[in-house]
Protein backbone atom coordinates (compact mmCIF):
# COMPACT_ATOMS: atom_id res chain seq x y z
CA UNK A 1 -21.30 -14.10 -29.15
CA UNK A 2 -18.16 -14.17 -31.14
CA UNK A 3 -14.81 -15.38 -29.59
CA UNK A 4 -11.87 -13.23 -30.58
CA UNK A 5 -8.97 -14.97 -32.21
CA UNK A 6 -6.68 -14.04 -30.05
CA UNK A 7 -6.68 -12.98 -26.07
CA UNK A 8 -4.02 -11.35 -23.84
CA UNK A 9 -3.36 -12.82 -20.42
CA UNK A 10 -2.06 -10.58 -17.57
CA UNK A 11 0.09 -11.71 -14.49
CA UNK A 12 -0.61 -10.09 -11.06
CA UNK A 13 1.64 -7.95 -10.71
CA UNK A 14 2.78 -7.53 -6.48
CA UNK A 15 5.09 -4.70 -5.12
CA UNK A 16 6.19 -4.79 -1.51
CA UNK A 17 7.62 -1.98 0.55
CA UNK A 18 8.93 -2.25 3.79
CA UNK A 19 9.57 0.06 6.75
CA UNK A 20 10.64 0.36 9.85
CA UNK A 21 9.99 3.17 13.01
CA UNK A 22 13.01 4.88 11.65
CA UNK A 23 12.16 5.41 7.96
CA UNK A 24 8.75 6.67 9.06
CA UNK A 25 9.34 10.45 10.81
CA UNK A 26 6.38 11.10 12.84
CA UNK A 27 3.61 13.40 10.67
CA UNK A 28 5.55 13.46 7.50
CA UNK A 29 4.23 11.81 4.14
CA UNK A 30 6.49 9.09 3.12
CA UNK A 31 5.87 7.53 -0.63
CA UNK A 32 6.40 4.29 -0.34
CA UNK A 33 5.32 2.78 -3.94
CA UNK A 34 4.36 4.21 -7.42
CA UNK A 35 1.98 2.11 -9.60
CA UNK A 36 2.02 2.83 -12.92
CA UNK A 37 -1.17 4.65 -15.14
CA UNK A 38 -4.27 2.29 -15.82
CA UNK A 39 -3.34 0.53 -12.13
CA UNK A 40 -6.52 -1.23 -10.66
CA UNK A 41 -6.11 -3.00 -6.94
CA UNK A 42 -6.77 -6.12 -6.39
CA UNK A 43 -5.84 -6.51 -2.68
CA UNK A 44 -3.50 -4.31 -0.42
CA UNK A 45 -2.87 -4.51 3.08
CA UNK A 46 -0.44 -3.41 5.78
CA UNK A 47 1.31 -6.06 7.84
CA UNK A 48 2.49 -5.17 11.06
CA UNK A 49 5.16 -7.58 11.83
CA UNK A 50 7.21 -5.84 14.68
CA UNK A 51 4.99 -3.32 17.09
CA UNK A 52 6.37 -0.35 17.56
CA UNK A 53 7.38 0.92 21.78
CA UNK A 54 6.42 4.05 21.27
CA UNK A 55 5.47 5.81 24.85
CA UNK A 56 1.39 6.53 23.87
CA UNK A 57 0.85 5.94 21.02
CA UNK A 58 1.63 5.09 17.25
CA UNK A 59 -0.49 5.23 14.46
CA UNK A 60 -0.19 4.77 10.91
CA UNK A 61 -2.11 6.53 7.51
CA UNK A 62 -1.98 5.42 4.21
CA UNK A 63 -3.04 6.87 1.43
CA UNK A 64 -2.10 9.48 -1.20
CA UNK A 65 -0.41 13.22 -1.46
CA UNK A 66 -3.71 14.04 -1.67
CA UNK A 67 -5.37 11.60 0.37
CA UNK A 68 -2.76 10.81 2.69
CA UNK A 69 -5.54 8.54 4.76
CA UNK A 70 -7.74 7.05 1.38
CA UNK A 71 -6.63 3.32 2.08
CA UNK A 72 -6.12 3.05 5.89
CA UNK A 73 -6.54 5.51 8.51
CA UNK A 74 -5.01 5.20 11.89
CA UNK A 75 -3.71 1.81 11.84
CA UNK A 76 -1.93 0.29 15.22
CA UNK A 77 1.46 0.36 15.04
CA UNK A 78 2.22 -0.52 18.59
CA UNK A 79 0.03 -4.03 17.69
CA UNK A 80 0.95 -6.80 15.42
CA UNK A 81 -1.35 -7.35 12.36
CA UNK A 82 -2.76 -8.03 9.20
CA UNK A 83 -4.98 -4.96 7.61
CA UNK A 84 -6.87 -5.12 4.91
CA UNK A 85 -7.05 -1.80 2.93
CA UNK A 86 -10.66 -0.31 3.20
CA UNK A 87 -10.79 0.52 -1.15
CA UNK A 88 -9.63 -1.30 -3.73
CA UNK A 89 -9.88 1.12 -6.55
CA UNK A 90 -8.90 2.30 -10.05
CA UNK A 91 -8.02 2.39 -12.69
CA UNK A 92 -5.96 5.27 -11.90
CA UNK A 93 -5.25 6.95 -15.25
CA UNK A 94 -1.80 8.86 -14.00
CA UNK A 95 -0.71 6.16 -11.85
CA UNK A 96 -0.68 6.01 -8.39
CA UNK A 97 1.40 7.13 -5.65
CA UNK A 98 1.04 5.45 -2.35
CA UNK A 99 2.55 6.58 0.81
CA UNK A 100 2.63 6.34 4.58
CA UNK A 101 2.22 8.95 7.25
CA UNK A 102 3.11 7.68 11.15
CA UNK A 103 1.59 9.98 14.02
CA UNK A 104 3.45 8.78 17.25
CA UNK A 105 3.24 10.35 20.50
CA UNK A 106 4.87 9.67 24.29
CA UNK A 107 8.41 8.60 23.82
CA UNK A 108 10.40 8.11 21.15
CA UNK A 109 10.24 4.33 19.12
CA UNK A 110 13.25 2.07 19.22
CA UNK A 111 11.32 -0.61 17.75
CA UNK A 112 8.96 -1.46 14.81
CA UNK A 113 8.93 -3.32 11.69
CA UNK A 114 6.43 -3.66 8.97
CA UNK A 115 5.19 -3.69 5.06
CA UNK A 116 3.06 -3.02 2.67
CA UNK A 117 2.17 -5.10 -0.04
CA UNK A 118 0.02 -4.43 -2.83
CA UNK A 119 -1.26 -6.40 -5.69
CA UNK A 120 -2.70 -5.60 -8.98
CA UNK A 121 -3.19 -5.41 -12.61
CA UNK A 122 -2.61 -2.81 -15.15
CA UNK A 123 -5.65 -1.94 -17.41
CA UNK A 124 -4.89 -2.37 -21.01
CA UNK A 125 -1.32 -4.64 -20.51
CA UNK A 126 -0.81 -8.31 -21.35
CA UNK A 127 2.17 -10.54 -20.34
CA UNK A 128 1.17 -13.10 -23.23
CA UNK A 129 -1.23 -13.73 -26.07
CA UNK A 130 -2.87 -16.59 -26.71
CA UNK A 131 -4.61 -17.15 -29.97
């Protein structure tokens, strides 16, 4: 096998959003990040840092317009925690577009903190060249 003369190297690229109760209206889509085309995941979770007092219950999806549950669907938001996204896929040849949708129900949140963070590459890009 031949080695090329030259190879590109890519960084992992890492985008973060965060959120709280009030940016998150209950049953309404919220985009939270857009990845650009030829995006593959690596690893994605949602982090639950503050829990959310909502009276019964509080739940989070996310996913896409389309899919508003394809990475996590109904995710505690009244517990503190760590959850892995259930696909890592791609590449996504228009990009992606990643958003949240909270269901809550009971009374009303005054509480609740949390993020998503997202890591991955970008089919086709290189931050150097070695050769």
């Amino acid at each position: 096998m031949s080695k090329p003369d030259t190879v590109g190297v890519q960084y992992l690229r890492v985008r973060v959003f965060n959120y709280t109760f009030a940016d998150l209206p209950s049953g309404i889509f919220v985009q939270a990040l857009k990845l650009p085309m030829g995006s593959i995941l690596i690893d994605a979770f949602n982090l639950v840092e503050v829990p959310s007092n909502a009276g019964t219950s509080d739940v989070l999806d996310i996913g896409t317009p389309s899919e508003p549950a394809a990475f996590l669907d109904n995710v505690d938001f009244k517990a503190v925690a760590k959850v892995p996204f259930t696909a890592s896929r791609g590449p996504f040849a228009q990009g992606l577009i990643l958003g949240l949708t909270r269901t809550a129900a009971g009374t009303a949140a005054t509480t609740g903190r949390g993020c998503v963070v997202v890591q991955y590459v970008v089919k086709g890009a290189a931050d150097e060249v070695y050769g």
